[in-house]
C-alpha atoms as a PDB file:
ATOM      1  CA  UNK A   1       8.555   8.640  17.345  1.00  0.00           C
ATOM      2  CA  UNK A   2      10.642   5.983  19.149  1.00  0.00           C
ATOM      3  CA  UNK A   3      11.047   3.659  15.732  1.00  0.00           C
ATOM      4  CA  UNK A   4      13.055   5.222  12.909  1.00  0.00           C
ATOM      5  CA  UNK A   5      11.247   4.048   9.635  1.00  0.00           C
ATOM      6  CA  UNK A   6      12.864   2.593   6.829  1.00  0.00           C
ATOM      7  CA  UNK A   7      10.486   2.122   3.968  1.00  0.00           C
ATOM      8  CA  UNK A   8      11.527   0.335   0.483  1.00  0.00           C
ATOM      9  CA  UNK A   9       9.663   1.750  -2.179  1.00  0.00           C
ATOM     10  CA  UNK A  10       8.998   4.811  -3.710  1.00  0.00           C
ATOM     11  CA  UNK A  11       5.070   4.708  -5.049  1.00  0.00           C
ATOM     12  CA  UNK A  12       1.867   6.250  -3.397  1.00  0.00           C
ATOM     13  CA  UNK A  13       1.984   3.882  -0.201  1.00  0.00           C
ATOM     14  CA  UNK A  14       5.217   4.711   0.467  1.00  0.00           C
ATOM     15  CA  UNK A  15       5.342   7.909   0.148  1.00  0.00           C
ATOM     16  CA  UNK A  16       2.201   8.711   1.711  1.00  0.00           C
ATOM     17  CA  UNK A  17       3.301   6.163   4.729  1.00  0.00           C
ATOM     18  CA  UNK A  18       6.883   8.108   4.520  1.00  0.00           C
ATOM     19  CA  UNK A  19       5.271  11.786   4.879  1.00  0.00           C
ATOM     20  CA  UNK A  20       2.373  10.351   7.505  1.00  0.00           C
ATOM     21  CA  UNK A  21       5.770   9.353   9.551  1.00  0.00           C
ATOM     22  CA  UNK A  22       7.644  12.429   9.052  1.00  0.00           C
ATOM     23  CA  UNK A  23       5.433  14.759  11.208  1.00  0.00           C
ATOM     24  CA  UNK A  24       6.919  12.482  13.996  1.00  0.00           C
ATOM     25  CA  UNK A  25      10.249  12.021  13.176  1.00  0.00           C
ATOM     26  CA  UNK A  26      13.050  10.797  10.787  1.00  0.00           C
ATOM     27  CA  UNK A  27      12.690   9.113   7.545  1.00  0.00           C
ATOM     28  CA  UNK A  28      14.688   6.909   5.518  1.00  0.00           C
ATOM     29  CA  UNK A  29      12.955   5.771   1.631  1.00  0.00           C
ATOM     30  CA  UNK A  30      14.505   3.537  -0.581  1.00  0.00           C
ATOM     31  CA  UNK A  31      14.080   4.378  -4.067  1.00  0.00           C
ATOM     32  CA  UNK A  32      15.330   2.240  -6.934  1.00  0.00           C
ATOM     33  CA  UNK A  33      16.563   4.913  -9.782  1.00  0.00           C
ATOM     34  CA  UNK A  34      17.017   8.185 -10.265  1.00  0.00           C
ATOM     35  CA  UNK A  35      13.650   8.895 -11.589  1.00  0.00           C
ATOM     36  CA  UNK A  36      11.690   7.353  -9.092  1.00  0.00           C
ATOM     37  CA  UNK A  37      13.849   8.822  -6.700  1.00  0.00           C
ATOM     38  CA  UNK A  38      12.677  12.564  -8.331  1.00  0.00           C
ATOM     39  CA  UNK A  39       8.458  11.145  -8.285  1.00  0.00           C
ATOM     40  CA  UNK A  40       8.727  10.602  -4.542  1.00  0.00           C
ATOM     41  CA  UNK A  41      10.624  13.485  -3.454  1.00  0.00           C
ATOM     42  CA  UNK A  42       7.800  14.880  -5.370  1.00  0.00           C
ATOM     43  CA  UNK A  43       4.898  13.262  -3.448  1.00  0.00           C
ATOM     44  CA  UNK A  44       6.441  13.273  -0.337  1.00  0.00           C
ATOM     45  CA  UNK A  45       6.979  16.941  -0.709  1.00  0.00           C
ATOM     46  CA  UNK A  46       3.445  17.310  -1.703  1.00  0.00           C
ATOM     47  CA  UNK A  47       1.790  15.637   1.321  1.00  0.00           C
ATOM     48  CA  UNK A  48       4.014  16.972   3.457  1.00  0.00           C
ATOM     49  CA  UNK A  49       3.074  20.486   2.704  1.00  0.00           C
ATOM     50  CA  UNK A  50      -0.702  19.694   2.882  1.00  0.00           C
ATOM     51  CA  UNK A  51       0.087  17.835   6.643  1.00  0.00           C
ATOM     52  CA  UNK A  52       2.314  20.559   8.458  1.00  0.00           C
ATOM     53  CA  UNK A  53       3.356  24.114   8.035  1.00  0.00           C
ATOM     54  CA  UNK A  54       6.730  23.260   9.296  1.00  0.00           C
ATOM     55  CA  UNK A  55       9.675  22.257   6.587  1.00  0.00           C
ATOM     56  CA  UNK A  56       8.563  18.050   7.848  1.00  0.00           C
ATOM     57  CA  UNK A  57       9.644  16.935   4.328  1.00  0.00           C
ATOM     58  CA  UNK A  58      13.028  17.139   5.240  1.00  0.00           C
ATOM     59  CA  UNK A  59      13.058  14.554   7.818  1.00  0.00           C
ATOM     60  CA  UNK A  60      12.347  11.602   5.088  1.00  0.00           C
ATOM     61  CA  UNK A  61      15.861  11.595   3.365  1.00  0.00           C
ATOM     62  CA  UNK A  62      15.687   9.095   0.116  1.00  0.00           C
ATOM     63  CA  UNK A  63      18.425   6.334  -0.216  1.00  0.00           C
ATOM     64  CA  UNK A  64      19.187   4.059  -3.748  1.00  0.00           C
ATOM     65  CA  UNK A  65      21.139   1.621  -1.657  1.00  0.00           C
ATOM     66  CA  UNK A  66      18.602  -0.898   0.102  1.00  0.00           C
ATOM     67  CA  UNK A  67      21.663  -1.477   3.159  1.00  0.00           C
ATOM     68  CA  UNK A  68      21.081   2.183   3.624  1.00  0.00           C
ATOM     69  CA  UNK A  69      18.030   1.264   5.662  1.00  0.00           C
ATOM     70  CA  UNK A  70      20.484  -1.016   7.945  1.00  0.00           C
ATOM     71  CA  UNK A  71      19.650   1.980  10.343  1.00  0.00           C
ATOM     72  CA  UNK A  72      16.141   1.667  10.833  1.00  0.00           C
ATOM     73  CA  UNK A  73      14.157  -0.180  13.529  1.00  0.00           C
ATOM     74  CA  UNK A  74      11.203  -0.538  11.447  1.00  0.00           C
ATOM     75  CA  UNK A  75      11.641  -1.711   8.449  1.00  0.00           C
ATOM     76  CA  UNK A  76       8.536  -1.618   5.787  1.00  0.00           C
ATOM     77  CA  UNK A  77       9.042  -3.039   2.038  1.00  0.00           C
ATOM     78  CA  UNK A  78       6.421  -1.100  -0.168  1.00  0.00           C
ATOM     79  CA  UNK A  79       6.813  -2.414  -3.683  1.00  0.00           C
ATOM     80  CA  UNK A  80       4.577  -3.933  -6.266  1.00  0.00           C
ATOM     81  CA  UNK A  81       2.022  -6.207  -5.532  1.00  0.00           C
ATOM     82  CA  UNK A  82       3.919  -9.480  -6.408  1.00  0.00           C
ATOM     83  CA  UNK A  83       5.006 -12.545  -4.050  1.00  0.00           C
ATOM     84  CA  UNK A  84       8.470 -12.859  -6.471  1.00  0.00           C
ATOM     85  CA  UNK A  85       8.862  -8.690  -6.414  1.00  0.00           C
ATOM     86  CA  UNK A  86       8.312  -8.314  -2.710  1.00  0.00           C
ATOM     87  CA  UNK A  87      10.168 -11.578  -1.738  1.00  0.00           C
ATOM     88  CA  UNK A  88      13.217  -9.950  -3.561  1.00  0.00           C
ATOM     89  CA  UNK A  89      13.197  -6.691  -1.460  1.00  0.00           C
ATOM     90  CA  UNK A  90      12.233  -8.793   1.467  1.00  0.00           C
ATOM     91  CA  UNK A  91      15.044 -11.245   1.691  1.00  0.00           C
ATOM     92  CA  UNK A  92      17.617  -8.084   1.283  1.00  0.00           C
ATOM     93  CA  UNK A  93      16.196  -6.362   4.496  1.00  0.00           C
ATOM     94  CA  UNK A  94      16.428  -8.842   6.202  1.00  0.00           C
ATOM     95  CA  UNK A  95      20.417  -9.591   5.365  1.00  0.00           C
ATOM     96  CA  UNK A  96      20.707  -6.273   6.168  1.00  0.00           C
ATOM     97  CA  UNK A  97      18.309  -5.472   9.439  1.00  0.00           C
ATOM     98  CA  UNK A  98      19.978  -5.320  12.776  1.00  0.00           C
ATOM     99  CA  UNK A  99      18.422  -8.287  15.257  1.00  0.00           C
ATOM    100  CA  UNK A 100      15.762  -6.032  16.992  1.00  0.00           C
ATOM    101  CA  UNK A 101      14.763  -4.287  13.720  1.00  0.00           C
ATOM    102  CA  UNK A 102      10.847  -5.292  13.108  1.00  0.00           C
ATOM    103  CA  UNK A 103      10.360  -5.932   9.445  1.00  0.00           C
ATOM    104  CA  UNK A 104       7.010  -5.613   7.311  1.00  0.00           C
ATOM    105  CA  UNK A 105       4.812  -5.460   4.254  1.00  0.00           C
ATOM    106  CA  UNK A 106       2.103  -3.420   3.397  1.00  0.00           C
ATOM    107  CA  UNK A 107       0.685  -6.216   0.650  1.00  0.00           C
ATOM    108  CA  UNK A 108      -2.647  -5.770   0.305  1.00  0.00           C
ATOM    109  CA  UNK A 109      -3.282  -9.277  -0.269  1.00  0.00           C
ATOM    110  CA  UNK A 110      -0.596 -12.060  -0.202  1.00  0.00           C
ATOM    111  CA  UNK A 111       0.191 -14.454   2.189  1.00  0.00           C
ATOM    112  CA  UNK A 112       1.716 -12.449   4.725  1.00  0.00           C
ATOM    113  CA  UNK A 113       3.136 -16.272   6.302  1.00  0.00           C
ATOM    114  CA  UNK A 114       4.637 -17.028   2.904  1.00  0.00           C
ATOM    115  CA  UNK A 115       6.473 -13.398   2.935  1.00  0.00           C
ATOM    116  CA  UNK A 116       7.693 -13.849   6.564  1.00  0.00           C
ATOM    117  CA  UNK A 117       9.660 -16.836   5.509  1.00  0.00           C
ATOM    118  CA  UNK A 118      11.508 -14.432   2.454  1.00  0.00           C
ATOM    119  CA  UNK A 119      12.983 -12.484   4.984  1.00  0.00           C
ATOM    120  CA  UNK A 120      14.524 -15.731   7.040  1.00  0.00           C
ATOM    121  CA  UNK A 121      13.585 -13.731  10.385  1.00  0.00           C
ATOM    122  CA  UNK A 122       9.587 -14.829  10.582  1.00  0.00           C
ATOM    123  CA  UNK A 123       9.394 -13.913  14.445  1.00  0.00           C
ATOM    124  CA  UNK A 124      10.384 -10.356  13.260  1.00  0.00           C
ATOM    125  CA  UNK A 125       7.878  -9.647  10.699  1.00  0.00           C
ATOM    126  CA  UNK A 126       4.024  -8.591  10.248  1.00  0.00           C
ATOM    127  CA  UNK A 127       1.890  -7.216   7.403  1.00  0.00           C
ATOM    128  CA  UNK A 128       1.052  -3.863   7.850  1.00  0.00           C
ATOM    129  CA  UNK A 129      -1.601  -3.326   5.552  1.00  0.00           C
ATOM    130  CA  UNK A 130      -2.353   0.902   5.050  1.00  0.00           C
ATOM    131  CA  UNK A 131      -4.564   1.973   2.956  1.00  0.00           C
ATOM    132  CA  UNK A 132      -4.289   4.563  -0.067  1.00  0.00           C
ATOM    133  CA  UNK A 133      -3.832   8.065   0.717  1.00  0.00           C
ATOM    134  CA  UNK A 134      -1.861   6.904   3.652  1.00  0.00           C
ATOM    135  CA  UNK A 135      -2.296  10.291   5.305  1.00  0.00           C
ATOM    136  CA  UNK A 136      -5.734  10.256   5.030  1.00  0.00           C
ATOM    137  CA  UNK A 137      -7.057   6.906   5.552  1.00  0.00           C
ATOM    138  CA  UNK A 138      -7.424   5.908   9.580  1.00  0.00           C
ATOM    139  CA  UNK A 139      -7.091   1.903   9.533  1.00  0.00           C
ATOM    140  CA  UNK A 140      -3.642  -0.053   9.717  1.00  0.00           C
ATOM    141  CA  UNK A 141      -4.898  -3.904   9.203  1.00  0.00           C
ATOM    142  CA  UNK A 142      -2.300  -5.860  11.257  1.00  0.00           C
ATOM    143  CA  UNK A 143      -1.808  -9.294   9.949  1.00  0.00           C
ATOM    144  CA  UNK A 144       1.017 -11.618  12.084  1.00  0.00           C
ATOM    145  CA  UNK A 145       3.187 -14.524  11.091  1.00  0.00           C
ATOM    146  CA  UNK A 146       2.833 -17.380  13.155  1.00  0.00           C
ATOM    147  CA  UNK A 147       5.845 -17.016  14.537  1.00  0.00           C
ATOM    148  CA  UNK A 148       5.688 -13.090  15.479  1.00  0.00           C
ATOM    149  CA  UNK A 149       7.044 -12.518  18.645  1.00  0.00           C
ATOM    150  CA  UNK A 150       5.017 -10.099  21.243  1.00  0.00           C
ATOM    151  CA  UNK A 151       7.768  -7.570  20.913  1.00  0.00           C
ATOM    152  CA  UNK A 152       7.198  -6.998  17.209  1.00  0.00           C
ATOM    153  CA  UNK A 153       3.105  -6.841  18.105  1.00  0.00           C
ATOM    154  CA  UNK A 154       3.625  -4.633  20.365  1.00  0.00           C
ATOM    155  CA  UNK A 155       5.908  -2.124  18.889  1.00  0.00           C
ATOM    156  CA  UNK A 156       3.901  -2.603  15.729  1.00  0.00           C
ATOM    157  CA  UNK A 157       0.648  -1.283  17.829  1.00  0.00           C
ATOM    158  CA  UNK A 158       2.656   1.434  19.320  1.00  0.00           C
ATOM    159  CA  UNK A 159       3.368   2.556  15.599  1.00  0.00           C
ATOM    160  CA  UNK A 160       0.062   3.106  14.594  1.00  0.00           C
ATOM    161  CA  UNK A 161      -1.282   4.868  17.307  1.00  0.00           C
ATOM    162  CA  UNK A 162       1.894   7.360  16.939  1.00  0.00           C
ATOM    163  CA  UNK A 163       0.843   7.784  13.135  1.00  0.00           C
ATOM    164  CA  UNK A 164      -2.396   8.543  14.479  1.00  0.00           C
ATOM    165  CA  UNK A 165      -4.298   5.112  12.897  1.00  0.00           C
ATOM    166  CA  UNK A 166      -6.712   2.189  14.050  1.00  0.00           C
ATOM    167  CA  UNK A 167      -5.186  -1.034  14.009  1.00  0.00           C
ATOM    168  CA  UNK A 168      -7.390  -4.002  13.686  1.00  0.00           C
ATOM    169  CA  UNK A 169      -5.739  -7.458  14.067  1.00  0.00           C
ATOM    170  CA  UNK A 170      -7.353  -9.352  11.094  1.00  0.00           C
ATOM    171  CA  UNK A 171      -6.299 -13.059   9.856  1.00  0.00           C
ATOM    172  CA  UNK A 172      -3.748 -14.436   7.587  1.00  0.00           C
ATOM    173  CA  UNK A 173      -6.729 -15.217   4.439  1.00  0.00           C
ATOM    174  CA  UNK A 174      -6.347 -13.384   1.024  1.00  0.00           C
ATOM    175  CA  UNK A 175      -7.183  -9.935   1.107  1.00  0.00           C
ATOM    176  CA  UNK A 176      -7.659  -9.704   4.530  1.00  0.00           C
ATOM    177  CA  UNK A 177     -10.907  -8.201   5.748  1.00  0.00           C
ATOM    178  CA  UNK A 178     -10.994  -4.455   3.201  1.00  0.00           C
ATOM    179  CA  UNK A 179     -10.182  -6.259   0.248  1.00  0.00           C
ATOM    180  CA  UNK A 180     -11.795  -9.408   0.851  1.00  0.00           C
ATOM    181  CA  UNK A 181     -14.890  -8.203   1.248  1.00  0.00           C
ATOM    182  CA  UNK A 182     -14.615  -4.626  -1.687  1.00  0.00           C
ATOM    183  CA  UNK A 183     -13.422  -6.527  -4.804  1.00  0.00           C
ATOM    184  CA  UNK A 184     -16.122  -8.748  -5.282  1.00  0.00           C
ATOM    185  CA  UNK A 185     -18.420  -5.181  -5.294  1.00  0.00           C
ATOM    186  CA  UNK A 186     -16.075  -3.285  -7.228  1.00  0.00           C
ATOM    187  CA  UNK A 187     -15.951  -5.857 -10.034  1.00  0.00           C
ATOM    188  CA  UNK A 188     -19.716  -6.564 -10.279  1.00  0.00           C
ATOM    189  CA  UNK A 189     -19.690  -2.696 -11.131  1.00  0.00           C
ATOM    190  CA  UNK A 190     -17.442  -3.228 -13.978  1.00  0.00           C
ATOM    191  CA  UNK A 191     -20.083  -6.382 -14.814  1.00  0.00           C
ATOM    192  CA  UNK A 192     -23.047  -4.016 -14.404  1.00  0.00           C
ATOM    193  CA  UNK A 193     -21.656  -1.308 -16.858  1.00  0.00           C
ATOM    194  CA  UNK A 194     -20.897  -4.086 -19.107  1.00  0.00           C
ATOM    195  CA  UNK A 195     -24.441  -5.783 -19.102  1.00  0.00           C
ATOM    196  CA  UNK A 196     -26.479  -3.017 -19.226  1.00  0.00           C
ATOM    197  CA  UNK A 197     -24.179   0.224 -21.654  1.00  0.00           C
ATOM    198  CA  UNK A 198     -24.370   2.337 -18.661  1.00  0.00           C
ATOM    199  CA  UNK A 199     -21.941   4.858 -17.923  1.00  0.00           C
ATOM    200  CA  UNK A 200     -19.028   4.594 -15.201  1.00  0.00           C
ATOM    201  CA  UNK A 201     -20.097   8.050 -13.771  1.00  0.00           C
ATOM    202  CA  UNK A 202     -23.828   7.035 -13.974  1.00  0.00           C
ATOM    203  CA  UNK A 203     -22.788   3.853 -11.508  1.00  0.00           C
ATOM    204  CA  UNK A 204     -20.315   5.927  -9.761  1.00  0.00           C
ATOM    205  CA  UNK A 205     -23.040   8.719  -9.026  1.00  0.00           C
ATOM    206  CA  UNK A 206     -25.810   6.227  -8.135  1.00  0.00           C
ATOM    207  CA  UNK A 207     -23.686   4.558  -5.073  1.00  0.00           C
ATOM    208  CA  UNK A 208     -22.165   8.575  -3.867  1.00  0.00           C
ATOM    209  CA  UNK A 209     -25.648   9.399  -3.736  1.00  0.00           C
ATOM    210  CA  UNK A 210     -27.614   6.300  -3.070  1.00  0.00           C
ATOM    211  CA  UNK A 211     -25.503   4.234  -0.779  1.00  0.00           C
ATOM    212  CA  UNK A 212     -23.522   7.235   0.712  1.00  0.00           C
ATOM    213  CA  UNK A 213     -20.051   6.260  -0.958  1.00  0.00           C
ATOM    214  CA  UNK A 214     -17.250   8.978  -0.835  1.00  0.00           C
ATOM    215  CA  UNK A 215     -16.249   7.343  -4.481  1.00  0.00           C
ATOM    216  CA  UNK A 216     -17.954   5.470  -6.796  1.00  0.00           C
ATOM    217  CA  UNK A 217     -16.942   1.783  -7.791  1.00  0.00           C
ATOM    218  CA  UNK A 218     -15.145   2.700 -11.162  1.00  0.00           C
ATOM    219  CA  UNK A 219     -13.434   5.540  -9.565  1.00  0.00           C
ATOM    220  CA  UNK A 220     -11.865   3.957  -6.925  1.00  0.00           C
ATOM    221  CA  UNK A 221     -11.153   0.615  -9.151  1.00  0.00           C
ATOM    222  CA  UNK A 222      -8.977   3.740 -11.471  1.00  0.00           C
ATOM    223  CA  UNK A 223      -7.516   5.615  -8.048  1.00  0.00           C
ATOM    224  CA  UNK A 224      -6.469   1.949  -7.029  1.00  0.00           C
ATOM    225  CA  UNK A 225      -5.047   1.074 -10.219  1.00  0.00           C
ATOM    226  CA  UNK A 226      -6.118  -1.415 -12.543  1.00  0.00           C
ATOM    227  CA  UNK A 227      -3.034  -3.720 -12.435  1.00  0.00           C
ATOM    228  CA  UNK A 228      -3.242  -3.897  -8.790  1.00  0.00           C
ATOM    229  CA  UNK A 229      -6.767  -4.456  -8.513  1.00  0.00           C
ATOM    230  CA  UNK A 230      -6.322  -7.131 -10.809  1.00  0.00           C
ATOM    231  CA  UNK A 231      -3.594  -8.821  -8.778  1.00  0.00           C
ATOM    232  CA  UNK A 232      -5.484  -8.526  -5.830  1.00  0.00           C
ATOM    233  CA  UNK A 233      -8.541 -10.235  -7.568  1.00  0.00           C
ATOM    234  CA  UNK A 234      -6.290 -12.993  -8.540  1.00  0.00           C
ATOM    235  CA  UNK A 235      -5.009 -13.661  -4.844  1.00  0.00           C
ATOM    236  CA  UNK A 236      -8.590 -13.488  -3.328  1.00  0.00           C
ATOM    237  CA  UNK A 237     -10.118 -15.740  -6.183  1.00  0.00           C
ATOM    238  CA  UNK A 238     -12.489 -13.159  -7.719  1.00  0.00           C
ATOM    239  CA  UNK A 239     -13.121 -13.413 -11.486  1.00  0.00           C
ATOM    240  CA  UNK A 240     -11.384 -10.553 -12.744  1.00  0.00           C
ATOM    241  CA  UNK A 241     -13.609  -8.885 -15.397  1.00  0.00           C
ATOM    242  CA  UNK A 242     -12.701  -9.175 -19.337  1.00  0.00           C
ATOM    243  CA  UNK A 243     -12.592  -5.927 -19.624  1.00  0.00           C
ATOM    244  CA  UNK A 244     -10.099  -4.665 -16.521  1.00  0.00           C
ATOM    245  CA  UNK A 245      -8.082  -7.430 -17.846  1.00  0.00           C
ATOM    246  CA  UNK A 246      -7.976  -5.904 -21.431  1.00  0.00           C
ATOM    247  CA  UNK A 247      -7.293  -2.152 -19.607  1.00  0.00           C
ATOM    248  CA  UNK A 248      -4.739  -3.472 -18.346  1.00  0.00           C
ATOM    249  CA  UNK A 249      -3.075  -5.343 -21.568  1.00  0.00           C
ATOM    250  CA  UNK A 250      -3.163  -1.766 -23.248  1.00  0.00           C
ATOM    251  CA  UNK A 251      -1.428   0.401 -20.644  1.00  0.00           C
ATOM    252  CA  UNK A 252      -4.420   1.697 -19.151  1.00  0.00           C
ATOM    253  CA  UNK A 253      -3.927   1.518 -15.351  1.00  0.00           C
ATOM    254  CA  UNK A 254      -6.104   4.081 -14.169  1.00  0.00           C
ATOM    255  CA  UNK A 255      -5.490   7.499 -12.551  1.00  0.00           C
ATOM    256  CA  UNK A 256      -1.752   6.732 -12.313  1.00  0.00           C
ATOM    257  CA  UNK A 257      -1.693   6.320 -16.520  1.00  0.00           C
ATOM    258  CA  UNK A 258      -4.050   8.813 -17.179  1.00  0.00           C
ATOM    259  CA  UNK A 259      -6.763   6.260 -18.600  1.00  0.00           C
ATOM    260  CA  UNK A 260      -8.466   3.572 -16.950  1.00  0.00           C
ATOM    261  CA  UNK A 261     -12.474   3.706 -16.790  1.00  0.00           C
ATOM    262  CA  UNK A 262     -11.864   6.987 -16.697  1.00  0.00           C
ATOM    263  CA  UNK A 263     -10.020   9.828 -19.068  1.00  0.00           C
ATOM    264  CA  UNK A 264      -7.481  11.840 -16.431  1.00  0.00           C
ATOM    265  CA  UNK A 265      -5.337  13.137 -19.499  1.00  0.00           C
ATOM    266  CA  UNK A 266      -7.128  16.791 -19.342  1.00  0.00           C
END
């Protein structure tokens, strides 16, 4: 791979974006303690085994000081879903990027403008939008600042075809194209069950079988994660359901927490 990836984060994007990489070459992560530093050797362990026979998870080696990613030519912040959150890992990479590094985001949602201007170097940045598992799932969405130079669409084209993904170019709007156009489904499921006292798995089952789904609304709403779904409903203006809101409010996130619409605790 000719880029050498620095990714800041340490949850399921990143380290599913951080093993995806590895089967092509070096890989720095940025974790933020101890503890998440242990989760995504973890993960990245475990994806890497299921990608390549060959020892790949030792190419990603995991960092706690953000300036250790100075090195990288591609830098990627993967944190929470939050302008304030991001902006803050943002405006550190870029203090600490060399001039040709290209930086990005994979928010699922925000104004990828408004982030470019966190990182004071907006002709260096795009949103690279993957999709959860990262090793699995074939589309990159691509989203440019206005002021992205062709060197940083180019090399950021390059990159997905080495990981093996689709890029589609998509515009600047909340939620992009994906997200856009699934929440307002995935919430009218949580509506219907509400409406009518059906089941989550009798909804869930209806659109695997009917519609051809690989995953049914409520399940993929829990393998999201309730607090980011909600966040992402709140950027693209879609109500967000009482009751996601309220799963939320009591800790339960979805697959991640072991409740959501679903019990994962067995």
């Amino acid at each position: 791979m000719e880029e050498r990836l620095g990714i800041a984060g340490s949850g399921a994007i990143a380290c599913g974006l951080a093993a995806t990489a590895a089967q092509h070459g070096e890989v720095l992560l940025w974790a933020r303690s101890d503890s998440s530093a242990d989760r995504a050797r973890g993960m990245v362990s475990k994806w890497c085994g299921k990608l390549s026979e060959e020892p790949i998870a030792d190419r990603v080696t995991i960092v706690r000081s953000l300036d250790e990613l100075g090195g990288a030519t591609y830098l990627v912040e993967a944190v929470a879903e939050d302008h304030a959150t991001k902006a803050s890992v943002l405006g550190e990479l870029g203090r600490h990027s060399n001039g040709e590094a290209v930086l990005a985001t994979t928010t699922s949602s925000l104004s990828v403008t408004r982030l470019a201007q966190e990182t004071g170097k907006p002709d260096r940045f795009v949103g690279l939008h993957v999709f959860n598992p990262v090793p699995k799932m074939d589309l990159i969405e691509l989203v440019y600042a206005p002021e992205a130079n062709g060197d940083v669409r180019e090399r950021s084209r390059a990159l997905c075809a080495k990981l093996g993904k689709t890029a589609v170019e998509v515009p600047d709007i909340a939620g992009f194209v994906v997200n856009r156009l699934l929440f307002p489904y995935l919430f009218s499921a949580v509506d219907l069950i509400e409406e009518t006292g059906l089941e989550p798995e009798a909804v869930d089952t209806c659109m695997k079988l009917g519609a051809g789904h690989p995953m049914g609304p409520l399940a993929l709403l829990d393998y999201v994660g309730l607090d980011v779904s909600k966040a992402i409903g709140e950027a693209i203006g879609t109500p967000v359901p009482a009751r996601v809101e309220q799963l939320v409010a009591d800790g339960h996130l979805g697959k991640k927490s072991g409740r959501g619409f679903y019990d994962y605790s067995g």
